[in-house]
C-alpha atoms as a PDB file:
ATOM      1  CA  UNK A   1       4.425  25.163  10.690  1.00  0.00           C
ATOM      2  CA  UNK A   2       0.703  25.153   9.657  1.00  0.00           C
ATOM      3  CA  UNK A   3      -1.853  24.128  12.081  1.00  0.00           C
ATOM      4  CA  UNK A   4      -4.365  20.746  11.665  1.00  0.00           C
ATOM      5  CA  UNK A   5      -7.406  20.261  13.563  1.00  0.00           C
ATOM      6  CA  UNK A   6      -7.920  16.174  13.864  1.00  0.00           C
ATOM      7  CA  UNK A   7     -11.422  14.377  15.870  1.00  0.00           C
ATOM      8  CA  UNK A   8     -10.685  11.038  17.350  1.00  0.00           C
ATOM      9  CA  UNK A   9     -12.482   8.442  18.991  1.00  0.00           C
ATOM     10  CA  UNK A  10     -11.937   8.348  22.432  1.00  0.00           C
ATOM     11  CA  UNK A  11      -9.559   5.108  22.560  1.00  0.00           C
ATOM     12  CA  UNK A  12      -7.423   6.188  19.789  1.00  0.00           C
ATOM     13  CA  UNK A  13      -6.892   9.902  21.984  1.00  0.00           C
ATOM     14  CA  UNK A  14      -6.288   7.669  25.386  1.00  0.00           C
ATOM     15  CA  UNK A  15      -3.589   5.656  23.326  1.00  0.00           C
ATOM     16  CA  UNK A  16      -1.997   8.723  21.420  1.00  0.00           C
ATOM     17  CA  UNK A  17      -1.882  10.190  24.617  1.00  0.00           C
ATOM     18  CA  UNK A  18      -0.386   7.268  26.638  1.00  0.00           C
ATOM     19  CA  UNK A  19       1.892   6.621  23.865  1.00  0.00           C
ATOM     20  CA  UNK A  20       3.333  10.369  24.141  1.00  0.00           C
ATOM     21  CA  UNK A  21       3.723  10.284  27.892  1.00  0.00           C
ATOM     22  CA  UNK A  22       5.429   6.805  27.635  1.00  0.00           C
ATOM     23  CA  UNK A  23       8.028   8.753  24.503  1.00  0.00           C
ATOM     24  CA  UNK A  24       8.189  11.875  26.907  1.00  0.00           C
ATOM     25  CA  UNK A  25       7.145  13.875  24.116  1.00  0.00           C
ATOM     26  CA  UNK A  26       3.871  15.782  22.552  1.00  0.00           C
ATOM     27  CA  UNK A  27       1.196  14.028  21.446  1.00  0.00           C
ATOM     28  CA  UNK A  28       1.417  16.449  18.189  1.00  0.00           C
ATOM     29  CA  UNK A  29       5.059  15.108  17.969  1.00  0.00           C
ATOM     30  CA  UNK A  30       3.674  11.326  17.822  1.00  0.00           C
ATOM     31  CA  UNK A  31       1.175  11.993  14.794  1.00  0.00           C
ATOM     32  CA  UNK A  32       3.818  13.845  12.771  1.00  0.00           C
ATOM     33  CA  UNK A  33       6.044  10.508  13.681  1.00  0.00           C
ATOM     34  CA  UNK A  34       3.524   8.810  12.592  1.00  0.00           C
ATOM     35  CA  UNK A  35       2.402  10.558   9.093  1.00  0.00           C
ATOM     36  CA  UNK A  36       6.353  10.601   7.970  1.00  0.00           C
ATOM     37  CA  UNK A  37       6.223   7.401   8.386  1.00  0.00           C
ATOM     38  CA  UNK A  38       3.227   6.745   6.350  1.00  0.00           C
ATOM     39  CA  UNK A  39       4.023   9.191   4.050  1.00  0.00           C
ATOM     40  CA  UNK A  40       7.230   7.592   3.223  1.00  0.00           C
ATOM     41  CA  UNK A  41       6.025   4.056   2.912  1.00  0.00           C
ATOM     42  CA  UNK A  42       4.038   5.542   0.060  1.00  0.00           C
ATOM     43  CA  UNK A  43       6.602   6.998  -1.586  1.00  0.00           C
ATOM     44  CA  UNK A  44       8.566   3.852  -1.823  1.00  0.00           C
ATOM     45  CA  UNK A  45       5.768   1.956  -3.846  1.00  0.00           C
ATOM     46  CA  UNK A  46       4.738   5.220  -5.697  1.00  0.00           C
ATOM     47  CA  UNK A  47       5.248   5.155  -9.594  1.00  0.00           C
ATOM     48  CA  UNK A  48       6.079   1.206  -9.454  1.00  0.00           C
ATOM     49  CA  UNK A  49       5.029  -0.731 -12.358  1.00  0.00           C
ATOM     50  CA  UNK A  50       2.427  -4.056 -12.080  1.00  0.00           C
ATOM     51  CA  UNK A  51       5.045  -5.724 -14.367  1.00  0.00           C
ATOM     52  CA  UNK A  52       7.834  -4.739 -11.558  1.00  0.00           C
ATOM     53  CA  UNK A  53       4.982  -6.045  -8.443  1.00  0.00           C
ATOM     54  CA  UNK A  54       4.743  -9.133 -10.584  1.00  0.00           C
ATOM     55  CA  UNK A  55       8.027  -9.822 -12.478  1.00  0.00           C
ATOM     56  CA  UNK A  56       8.954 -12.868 -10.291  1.00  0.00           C
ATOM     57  CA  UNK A  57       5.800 -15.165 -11.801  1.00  0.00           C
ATOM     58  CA  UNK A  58       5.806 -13.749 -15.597  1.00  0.00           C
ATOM     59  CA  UNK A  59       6.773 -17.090 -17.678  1.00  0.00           C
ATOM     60  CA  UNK A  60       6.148 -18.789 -14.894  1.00  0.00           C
ATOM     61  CA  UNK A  61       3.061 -20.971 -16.483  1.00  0.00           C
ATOM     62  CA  UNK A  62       3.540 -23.244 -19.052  1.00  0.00           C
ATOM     63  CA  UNK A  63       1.556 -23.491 -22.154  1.00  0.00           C
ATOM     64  CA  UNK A  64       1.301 -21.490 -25.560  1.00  0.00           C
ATOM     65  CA  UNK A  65       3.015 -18.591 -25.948  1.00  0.00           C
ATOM     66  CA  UNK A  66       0.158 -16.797 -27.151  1.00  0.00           C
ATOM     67  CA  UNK A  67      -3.388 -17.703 -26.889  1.00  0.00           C
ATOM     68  CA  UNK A  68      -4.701 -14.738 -29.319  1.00  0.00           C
ATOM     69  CA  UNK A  69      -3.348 -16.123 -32.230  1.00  0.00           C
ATOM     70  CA  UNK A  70      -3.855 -19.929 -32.900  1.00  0.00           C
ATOM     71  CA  UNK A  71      -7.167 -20.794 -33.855  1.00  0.00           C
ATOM     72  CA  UNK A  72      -7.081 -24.127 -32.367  1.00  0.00           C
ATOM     73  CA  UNK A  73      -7.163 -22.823 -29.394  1.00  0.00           C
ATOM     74  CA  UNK A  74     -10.399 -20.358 -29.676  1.00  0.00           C
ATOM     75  CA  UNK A  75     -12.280 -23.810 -30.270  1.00  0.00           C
ATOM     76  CA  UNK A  76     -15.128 -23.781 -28.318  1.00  0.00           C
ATOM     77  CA  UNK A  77     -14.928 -20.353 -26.711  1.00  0.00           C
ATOM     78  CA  UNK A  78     -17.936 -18.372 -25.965  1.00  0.00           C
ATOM     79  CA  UNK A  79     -19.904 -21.633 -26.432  1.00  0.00           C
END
């Protein structure tokens, strides 16, 4: 197991430490609870497309299907 040297402010050591005596267990124990856990919520939204984040409102709007290509409706942009 490699070895990490972490500073903390002084209320975040007082509740890693009560928080360890209160699980019965190592206050080094706690922070690699609490990395897997962090580390693994990552994972699950690594690699995940915006189209998959916002596939529930595509086509939601209604309107032309495609404002790029009618003219009549670049009338008066930029103006």
């Amino acid at each position: 197991m490699k070895t990490l040297t972490l500073k903390l402010p002084e209320s975040q050591f007082s509740r890693l430490d009560d928080l360890a005596r209160r699980s019965r267990t190592s206050r080094s124990a706690v922070v690699r609870q609490a990395i897997d856990r962090l580390l693994s919520d990552r994972k699950t939204t690594a690699g995940i497309s915006a189209l998959a984040v916002a596939r529930h409102v595509v086509g939601s709007v209604e309107g032309p299907r495609d404002l790029s290509v009618g003219r009549a409706h670049m009338k008066g942009y930029g103006e």
